[in-house]
C-alpha atoms as a PDB file:
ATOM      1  CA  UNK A   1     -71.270  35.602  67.824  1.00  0.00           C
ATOM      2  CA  UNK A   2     -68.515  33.598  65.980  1.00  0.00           C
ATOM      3  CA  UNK A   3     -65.491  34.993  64.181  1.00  0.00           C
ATOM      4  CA  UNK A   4     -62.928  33.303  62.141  1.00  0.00           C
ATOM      5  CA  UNK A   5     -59.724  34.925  61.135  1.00  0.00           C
ATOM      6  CA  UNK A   6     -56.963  33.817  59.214  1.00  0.00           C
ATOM      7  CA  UNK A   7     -57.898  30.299  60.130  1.00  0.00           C
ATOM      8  CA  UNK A   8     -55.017  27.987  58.536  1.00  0.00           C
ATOM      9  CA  UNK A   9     -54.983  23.775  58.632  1.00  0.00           C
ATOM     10  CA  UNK A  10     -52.738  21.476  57.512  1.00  0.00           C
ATOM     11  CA  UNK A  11     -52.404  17.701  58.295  1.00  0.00           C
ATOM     12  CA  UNK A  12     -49.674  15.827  58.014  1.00  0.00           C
ATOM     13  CA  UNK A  13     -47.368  18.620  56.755  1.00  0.00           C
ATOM     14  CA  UNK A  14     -44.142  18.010  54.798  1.00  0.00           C
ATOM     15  CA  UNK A  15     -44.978  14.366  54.742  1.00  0.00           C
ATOM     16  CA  UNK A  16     -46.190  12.778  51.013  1.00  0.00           C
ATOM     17  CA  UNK A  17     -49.371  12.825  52.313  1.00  0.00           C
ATOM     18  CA  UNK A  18     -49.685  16.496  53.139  1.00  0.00           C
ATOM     19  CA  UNK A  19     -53.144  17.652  52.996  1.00  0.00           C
ATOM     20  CA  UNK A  20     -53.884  21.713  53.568  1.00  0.00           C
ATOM     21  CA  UNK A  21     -57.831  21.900  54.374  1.00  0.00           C
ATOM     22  CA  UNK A  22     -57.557  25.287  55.521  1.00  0.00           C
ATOM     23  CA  UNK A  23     -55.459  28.205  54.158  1.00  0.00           C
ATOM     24  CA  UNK A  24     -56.449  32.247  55.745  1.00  0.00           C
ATOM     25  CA  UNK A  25     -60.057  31.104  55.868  1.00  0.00           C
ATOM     26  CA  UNK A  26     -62.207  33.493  57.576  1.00  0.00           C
ATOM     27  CA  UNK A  27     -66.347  33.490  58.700  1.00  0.00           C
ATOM     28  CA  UNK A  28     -68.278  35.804  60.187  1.00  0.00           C
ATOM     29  CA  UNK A  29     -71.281  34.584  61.842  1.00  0.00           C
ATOM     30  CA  UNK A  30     -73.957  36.296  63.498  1.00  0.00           C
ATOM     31  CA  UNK A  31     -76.393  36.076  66.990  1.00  0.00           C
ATOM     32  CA  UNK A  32     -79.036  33.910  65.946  1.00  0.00           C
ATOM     33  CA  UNK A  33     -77.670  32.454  62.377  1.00  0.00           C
ATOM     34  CA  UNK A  34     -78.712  29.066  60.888  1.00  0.00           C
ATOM     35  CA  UNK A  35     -75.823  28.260  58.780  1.00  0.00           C
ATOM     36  CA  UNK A  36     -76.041  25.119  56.260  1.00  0.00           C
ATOM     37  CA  UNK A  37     -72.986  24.040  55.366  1.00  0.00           C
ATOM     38  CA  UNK A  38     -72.298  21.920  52.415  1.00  0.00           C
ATOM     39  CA  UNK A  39     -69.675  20.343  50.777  1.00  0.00           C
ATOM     40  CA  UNK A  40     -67.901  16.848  48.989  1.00  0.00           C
ATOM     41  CA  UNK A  41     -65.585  14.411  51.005  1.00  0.00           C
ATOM     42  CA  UNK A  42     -62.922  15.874  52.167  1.00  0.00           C
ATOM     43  CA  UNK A  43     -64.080  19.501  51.082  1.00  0.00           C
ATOM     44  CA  UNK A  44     -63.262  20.111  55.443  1.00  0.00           C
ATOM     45  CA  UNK A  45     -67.115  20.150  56.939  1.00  0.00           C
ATOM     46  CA  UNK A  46     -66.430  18.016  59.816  1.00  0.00           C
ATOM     47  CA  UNK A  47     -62.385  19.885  60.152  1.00  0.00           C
ATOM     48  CA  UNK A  48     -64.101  23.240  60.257  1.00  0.00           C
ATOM     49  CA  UNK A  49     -66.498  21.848  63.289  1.00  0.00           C
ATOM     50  CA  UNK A  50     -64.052  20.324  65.318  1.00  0.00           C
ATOM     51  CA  UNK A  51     -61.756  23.081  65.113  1.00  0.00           C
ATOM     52  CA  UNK A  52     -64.298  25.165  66.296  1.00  0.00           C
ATOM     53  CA  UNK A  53     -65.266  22.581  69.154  1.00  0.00           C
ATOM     54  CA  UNK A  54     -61.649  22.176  70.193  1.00  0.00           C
ATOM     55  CA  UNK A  55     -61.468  18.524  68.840  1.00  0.00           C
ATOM     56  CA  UNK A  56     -58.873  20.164  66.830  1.00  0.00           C
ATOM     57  CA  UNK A  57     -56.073  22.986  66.812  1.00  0.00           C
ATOM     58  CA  UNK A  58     -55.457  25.371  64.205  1.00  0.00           C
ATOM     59  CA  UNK A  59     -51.717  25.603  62.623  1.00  0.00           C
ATOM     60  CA  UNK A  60     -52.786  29.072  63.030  1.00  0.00           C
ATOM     61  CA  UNK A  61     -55.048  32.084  62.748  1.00  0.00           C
ATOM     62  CA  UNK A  62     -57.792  32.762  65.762  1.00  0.00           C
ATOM     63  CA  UNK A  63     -61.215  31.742  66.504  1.00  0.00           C
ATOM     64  CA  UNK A  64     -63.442  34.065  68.406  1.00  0.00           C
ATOM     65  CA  UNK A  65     -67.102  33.644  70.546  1.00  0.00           C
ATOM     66  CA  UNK A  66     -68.416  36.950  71.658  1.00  0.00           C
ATOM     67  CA  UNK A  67     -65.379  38.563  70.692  1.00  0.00           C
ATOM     68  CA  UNK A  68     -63.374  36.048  73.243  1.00  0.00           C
ATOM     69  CA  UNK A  69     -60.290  34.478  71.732  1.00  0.00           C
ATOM     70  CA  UNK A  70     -60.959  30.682  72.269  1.00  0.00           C
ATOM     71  CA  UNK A  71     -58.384  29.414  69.230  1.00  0.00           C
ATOM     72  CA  UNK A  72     -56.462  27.865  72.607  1.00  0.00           C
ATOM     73  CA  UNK A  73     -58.873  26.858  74.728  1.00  0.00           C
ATOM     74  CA  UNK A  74     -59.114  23.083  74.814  1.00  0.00           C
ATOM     75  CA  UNK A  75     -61.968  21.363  73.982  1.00  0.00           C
ATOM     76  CA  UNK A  76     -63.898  20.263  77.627  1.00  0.00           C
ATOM     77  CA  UNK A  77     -64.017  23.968  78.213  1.00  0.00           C
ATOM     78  CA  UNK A  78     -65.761  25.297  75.454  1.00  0.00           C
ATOM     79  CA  UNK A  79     -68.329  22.579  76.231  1.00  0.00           C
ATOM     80  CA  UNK A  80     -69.767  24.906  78.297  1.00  0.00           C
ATOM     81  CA  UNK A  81     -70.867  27.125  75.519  1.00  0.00           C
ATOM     82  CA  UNK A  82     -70.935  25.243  72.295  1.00  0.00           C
ATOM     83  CA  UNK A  83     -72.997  22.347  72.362  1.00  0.00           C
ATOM     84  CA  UNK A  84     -72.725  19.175  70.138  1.00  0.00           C
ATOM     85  CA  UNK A  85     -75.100  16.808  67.939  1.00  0.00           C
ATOM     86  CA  UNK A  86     -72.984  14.351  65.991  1.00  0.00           C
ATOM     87  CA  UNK A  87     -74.146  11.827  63.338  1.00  0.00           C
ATOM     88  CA  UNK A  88     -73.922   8.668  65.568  1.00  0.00           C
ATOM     89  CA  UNK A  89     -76.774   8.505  68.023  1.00  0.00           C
ATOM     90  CA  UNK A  90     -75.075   6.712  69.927  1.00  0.00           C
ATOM     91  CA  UNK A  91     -72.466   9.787  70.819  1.00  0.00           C
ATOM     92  CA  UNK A  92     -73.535  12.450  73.266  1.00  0.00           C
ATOM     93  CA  UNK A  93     -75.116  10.278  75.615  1.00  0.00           C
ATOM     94  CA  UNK A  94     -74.379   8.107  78.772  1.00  0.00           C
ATOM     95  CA  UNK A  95     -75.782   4.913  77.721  1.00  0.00           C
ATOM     96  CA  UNK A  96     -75.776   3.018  81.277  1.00  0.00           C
ATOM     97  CA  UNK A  97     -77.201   6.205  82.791  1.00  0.00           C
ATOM     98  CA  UNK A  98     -80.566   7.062  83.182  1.00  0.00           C
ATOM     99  CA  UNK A  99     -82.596  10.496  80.859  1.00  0.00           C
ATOM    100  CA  UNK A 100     -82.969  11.757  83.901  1.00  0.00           C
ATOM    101  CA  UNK A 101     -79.442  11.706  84.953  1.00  0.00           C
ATOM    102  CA  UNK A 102     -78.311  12.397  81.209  1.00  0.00           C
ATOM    103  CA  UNK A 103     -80.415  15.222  81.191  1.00  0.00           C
ATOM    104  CA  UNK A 104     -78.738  16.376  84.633  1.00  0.00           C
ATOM    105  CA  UNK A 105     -75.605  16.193  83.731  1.00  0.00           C
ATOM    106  CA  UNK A 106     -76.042  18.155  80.557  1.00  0.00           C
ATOM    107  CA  UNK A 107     -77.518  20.886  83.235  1.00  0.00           C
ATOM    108  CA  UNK A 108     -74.269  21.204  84.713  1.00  0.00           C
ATOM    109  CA  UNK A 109     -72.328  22.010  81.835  1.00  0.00           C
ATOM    110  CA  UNK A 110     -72.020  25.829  82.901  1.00  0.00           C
ATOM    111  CA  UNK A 111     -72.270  24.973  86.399  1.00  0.00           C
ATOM    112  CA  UNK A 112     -68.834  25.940  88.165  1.00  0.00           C
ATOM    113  CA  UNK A 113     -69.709  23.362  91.201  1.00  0.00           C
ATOM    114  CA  UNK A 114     -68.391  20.258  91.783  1.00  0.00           C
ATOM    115  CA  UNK A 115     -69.955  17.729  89.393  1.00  0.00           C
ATOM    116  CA  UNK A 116     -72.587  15.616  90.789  1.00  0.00           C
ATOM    117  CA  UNK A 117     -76.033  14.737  89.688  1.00  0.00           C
ATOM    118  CA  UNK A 118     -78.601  16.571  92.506  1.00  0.00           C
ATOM    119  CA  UNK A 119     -81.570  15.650  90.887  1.00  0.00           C
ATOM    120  CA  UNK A 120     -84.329  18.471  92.676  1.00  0.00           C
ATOM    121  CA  UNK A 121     -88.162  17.812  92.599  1.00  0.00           C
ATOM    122  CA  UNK A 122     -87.456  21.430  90.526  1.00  0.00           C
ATOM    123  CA  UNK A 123     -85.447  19.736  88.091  1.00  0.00           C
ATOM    124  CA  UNK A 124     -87.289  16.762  87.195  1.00  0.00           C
ATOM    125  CA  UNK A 125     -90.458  19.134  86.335  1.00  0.00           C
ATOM    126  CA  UNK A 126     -88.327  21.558  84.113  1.00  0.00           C
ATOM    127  CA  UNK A 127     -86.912  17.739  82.373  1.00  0.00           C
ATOM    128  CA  UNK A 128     -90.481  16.469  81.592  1.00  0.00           C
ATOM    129  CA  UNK A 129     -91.811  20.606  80.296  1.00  0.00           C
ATOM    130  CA  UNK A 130     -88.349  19.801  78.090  1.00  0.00           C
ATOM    131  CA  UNK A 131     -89.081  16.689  76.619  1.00  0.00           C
ATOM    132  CA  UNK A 132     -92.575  16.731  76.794  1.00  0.00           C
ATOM    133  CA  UNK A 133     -92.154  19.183  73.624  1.00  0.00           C
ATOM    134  CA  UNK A 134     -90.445  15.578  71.681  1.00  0.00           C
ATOM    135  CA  UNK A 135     -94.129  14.056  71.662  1.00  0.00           C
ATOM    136  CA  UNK A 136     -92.205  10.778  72.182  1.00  0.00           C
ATOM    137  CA  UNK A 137     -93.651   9.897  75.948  1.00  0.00           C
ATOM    138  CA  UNK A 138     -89.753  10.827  77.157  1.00  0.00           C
ATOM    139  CA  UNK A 139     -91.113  12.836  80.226  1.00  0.00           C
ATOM    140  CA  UNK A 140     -92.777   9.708  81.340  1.00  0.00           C
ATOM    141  CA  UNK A 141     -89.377   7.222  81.046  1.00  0.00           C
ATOM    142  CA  UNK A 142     -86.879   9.387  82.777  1.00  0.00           C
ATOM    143  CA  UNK A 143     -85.554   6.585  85.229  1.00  0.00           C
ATOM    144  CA  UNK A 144     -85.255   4.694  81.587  1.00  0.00           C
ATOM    145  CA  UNK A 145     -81.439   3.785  80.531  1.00  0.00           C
ATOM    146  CA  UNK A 146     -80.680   5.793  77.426  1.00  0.00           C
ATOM    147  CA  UNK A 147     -78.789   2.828  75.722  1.00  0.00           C
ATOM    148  CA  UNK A 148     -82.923   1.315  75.788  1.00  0.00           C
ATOM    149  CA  UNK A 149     -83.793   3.907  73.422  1.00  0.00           C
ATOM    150  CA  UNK A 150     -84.219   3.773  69.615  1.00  0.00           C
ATOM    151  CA  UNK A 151     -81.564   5.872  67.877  1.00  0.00           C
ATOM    152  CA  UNK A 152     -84.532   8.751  67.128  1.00  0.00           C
ATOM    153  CA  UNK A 153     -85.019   8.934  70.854  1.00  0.00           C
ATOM    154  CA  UNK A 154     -81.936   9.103  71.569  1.00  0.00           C
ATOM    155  CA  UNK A 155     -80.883  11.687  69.124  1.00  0.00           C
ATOM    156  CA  UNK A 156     -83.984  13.834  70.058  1.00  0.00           C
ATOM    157  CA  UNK A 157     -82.662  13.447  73.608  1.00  0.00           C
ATOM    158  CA  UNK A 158     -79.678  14.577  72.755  1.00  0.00           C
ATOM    159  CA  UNK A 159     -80.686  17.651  70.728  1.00  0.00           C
ATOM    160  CA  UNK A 160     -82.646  18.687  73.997  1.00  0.00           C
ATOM    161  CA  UNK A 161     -79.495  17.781  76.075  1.00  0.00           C
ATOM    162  CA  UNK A 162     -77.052  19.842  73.835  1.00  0.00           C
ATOM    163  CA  UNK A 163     -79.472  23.016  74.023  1.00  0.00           C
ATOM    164  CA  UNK A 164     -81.110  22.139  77.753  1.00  0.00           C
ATOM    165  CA  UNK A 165     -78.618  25.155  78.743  1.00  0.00           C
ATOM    166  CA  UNK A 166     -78.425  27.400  76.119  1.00  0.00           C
ATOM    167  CA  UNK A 167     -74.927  27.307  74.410  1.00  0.00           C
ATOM    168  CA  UNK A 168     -73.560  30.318  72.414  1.00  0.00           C
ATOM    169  CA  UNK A 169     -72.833  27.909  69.699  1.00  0.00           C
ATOM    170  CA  UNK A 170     -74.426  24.646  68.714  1.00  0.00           C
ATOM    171  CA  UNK A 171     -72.872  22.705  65.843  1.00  0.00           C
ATOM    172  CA  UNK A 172     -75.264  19.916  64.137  1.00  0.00           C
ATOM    173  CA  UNK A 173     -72.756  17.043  62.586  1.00  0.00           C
ATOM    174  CA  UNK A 174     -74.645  15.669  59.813  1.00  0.00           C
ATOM    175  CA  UNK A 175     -76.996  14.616  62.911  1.00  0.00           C
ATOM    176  CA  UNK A 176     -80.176  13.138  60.671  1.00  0.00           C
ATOM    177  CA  UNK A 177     -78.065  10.771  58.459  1.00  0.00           C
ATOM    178  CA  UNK A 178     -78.111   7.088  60.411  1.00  0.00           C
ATOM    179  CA  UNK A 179     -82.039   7.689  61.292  1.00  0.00           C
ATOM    180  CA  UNK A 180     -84.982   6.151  59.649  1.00  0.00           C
ATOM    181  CA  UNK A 181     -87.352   8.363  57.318  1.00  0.00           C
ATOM    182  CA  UNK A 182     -89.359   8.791  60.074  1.00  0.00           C
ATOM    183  CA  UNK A 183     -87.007   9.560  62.480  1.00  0.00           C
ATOM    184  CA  UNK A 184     -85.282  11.992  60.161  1.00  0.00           C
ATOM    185  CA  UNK A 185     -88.342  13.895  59.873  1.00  0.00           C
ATOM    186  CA  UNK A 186     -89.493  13.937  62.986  1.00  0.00           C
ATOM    187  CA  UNK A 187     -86.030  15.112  64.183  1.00  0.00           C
ATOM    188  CA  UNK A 188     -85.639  17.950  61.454  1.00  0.00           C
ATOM    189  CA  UNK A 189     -89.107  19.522  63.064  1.00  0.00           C
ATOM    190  CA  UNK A 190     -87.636  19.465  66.845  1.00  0.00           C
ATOM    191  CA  UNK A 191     -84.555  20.916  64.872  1.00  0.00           C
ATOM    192  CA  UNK A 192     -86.446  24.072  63.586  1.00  0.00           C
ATOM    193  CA  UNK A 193     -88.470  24.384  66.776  1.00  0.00           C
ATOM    194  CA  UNK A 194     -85.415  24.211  68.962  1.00  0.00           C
ATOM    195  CA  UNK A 195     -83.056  26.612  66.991  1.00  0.00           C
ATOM    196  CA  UNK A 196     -86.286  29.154  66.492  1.00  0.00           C
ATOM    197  CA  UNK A 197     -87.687  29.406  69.922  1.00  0.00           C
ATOM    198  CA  UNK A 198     -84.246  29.617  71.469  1.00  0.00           C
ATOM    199  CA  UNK A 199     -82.719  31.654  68.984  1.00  0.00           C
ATOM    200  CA  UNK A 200     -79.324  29.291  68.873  1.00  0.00           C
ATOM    201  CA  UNK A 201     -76.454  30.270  66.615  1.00  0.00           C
ATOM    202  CA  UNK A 202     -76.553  26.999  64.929  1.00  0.00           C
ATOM    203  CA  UNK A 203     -73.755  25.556  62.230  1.00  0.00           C
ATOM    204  CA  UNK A 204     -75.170  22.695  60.533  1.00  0.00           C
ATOM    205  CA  UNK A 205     -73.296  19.980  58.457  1.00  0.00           C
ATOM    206  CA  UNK A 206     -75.830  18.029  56.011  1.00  0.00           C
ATOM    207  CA  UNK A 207     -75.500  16.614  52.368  1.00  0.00           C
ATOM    208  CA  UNK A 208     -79.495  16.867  51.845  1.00  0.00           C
ATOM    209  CA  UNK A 209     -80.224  20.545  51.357  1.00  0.00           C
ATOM    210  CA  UNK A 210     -83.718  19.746  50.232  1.00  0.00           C
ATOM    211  CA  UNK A 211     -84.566  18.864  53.448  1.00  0.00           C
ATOM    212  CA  UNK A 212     -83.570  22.213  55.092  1.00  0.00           C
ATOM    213  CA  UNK A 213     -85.440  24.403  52.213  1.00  0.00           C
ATOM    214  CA  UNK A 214     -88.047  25.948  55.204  1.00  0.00           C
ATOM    215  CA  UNK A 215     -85.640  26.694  57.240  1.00  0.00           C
ATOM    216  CA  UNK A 216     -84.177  30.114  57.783  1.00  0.00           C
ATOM    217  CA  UNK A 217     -80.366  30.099  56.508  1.00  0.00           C
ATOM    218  CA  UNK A 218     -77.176  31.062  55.060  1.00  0.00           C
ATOM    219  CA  UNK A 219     -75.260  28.572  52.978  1.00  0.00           C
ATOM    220  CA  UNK A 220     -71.192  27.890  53.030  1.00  0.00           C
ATOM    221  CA  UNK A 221     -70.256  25.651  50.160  1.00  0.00           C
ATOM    222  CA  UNK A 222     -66.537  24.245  50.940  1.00  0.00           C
ATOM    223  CA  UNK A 223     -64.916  23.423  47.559  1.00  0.00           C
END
């Protein structure tokens, strides 16, 4: 599903600050993989994701989905197959918008129409089936503005948005951290049921391993 060769990053080069994350790093990664990756400050976790997600460029070396070469693709294109949960609830999300029309605009991400909301009677059911799953009364508050929500809401909304359409790729950035106990719990179960039922090749950032111990993995300590 996702192949790395020869990946190289530096930033800053020749300056006193120079910094090389990267040098011929290379990752193979599977159809249906939950890879845990681990690592200090500054080991490259969050580098490795948004060079991945186009956030970033490689100096050089090639990055590969299905075989496809996507190393220059920029980054609003390969939204439409890798999809996104960062660390900040508050990313991800359209605050002054509605779940429903958050939710509808993540369903457009591999549409090739012109963007615009079209929310169908067949939609809205297929949104509540979706969040119904959360047990957090979402399917019931879908003219609610997401910026109303608690930051577990909204980062369980977000999980469903980022995988509402199946992406080839979904990268998890450290996405429990900010949350409560409670939340973090309650958002590591929708994680498992998510990644398991659709089979997502997931790459997960976290500094709690313990947490992930049930889950079905491979781990990539960056040193």
């Amino acid at each position: 599903m996702l192949k790395i060769v020869n990946l190289c990053k530096t930033f800053h080069k020749n300056q006193p600050d120079e910094k090389k994350v990267f040098e011929n790093f290379n990752l193979n990664v599977s159809k249906g993989e939950f890879i845990i990756i681990l690592g200090g400050n500054g080991t490259g976790k969050s580098t490795l994701m948004n060079l991945i997600a186009g956030s970033l460029y490689v100096d050089s070396g090639q990055i590969l989905i299905e075989d496809k070469n996507i190393t220059n693709i920029p980054e609003y294109k390969r939204a439409k197959f890798i999809g996104r949960v960062f660390q900040d609830p508050l990313k991800g999300t359209a605050p002054n918008l509605t779940i429903e029309q958050n939710l509808s605009l993540a369903m457009l991400r591999n549409s090739k129409k012109n963007l615009c909301f079209g929310i169908t009677k067949q939609n809205l059911e297929f949104f509540k089936y979706e969040l119904k799953k959360l047990n957090l009364g979402l399917e019931n508050r879908l003219k609610t503005k997401v910026g109303l929500l608690s930051g577990g809401q909204r980062q369980a909304l977000t999980l469903v948005m980022a995988t509402l359409v199946q992406p080839k790729i979904l990268i998890l950035d450290e996405h429990t951290t900010a949350l409560d106990p409670d939340s973090r719990a309650n958002i590591l179960d929708l994680t498992k049921i998510i990644t398991e039922n659709k089979q997502v090749t997931t790459l997960m950032i976290t500094h709690n391993i313990s947490s992930f111990a049930n889950f079905e993995n491979r781990i990539i300590m960056l040193k």
